[in-house]
Protein backbone atom coordinates (compact mmCIF):
# COMPACT_ATOMS: atom_id res chain seq x y z
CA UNK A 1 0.00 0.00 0.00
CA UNK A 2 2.40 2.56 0.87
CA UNK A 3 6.03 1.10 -0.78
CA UNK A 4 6.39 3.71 -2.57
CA UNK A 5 6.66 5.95 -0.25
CA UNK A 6 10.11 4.25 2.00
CA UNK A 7 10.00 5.65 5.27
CA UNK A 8 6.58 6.98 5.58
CA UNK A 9 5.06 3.28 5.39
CA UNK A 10 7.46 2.47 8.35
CA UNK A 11 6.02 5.79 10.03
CA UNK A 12 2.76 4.58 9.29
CA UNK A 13 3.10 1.39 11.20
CA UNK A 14 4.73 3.13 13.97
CA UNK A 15 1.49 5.38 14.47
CA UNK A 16 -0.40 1.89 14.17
CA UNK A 17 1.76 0.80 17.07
CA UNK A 18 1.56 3.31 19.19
CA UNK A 19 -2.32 3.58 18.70
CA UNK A 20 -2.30 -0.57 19.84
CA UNK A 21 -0.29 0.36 22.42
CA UNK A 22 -2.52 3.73 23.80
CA UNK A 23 -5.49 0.86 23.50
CA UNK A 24 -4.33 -1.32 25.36
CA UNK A 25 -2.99 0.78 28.11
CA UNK A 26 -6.35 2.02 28.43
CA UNK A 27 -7.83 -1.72 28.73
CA UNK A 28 -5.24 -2.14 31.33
CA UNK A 29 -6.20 0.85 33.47
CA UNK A 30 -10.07 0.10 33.11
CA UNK A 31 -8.62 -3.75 34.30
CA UNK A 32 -6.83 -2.40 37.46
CA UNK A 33 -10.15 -0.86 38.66
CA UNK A 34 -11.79 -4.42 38.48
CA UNK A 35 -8.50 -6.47 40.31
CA UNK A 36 -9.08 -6.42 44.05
CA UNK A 37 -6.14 -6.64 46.69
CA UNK A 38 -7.06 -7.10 50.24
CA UNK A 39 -4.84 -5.75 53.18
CA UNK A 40 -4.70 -7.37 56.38
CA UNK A 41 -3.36 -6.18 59.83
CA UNK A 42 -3.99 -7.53 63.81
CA UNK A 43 -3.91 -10.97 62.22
CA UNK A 44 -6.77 -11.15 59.77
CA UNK A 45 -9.09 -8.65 62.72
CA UNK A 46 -9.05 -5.41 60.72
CA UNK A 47 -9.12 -6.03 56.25
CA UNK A 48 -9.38 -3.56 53.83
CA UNK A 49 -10.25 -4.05 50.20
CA UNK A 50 -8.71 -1.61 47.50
CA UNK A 51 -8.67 -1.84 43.55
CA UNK A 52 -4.97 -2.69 41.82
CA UNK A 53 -5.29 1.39 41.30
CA UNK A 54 -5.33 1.74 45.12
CA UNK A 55 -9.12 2.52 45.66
CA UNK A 56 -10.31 1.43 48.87
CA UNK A 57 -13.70 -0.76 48.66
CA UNK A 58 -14.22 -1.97 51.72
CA UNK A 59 -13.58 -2.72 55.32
CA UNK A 60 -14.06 -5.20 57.74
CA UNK A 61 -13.03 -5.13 61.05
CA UNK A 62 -13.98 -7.97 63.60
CA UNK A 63 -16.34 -6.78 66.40
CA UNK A 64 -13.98 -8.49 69.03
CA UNK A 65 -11.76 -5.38 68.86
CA UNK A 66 -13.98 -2.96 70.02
CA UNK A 67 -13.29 -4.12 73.82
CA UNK A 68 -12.63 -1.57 76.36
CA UNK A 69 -10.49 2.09 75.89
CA UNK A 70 -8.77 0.18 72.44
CA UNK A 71 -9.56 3.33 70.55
CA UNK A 72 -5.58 4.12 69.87
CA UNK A 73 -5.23 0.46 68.69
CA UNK A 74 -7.84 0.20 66.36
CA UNK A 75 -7.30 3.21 64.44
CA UNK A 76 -3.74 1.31 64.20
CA UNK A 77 -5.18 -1.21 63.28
CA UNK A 78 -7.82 0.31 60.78
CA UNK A 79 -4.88 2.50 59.07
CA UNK A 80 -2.15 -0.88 58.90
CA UNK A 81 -4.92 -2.85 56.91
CA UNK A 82 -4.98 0.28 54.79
CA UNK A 83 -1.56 0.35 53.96
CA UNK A 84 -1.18 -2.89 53.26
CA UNK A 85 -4.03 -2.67 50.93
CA UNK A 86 -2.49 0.02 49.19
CA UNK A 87 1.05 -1.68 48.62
CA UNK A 88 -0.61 -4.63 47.26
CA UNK A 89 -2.50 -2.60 45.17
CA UNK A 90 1.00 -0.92 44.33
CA UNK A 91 2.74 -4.18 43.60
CA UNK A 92 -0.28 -5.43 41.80
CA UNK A 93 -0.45 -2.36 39.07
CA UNK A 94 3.69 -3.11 38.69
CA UNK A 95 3.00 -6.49 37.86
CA UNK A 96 0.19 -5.65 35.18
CA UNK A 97 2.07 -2.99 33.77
CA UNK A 98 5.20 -5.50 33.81
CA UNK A 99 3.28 -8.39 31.57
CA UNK A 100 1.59 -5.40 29.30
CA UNK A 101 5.36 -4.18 28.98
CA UNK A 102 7.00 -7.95 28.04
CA UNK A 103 3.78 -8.48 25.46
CA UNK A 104 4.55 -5.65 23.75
CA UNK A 105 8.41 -6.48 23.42
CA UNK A 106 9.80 -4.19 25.80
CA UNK A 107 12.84 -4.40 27.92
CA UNK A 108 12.21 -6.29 31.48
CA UNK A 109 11.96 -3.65 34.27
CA UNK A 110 10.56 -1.22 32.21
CA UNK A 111 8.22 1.28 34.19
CA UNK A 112 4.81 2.11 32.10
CA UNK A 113 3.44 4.40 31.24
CA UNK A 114 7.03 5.92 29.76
């Protein structure tokens, strides 16, 4: 279709490339908002539930912790599950990113987006 014109058909395809690629980073980020990472502190009594983007859900704490003047602990508690959550979530987008990243040919340990 385009040999005639030397490097513009390689331009061309480049264009096509990079409009694959802006696709399916797109897919990707709608995909982290679906993939659920649950963080966990006080040995499974306090979890909190967080997209791969870092979004928290959810959170369930176990009534048993509410016992007496625990107030300072379970807001340690409440904000450890949190964290966790998040550096799953963290992890979890790296990894994504990381198999998008090796599909498309790139180098391993390449952080996307450029």
């Amino acid at each position: 279709m385009l040999k005639g014109l030397g490097g513009l058909g390689d331009m061309a395809k480049m264009m096509k490339q990079a409009q694959e690629m802006q696709g399916k980073m797109a897919q990707m980020q709608d995909d982290l908002d679906h993939i659920m990472v649950e963080g966990v502190s006080g040995a499974g009594l306090v979890k909190a539930t967080a997209t791969a983007k870092g979004e928290l859900k959810s959170l369930d704490i176990d009534p048993s912790i509410f016992n007496g003047d625990d107030k300072e602990v379970v807001e340690d508690l409440i904000l450890a599950a949190i964290k966790d959550a998040q550096a799953k979530a963290a992890e979890r987008s790296q990894q994504e990113m990381g198999k998008m990243a090796e599909a498309m040919g790139l180098p391993a340990g390449m952080k996307l987006p450029f």
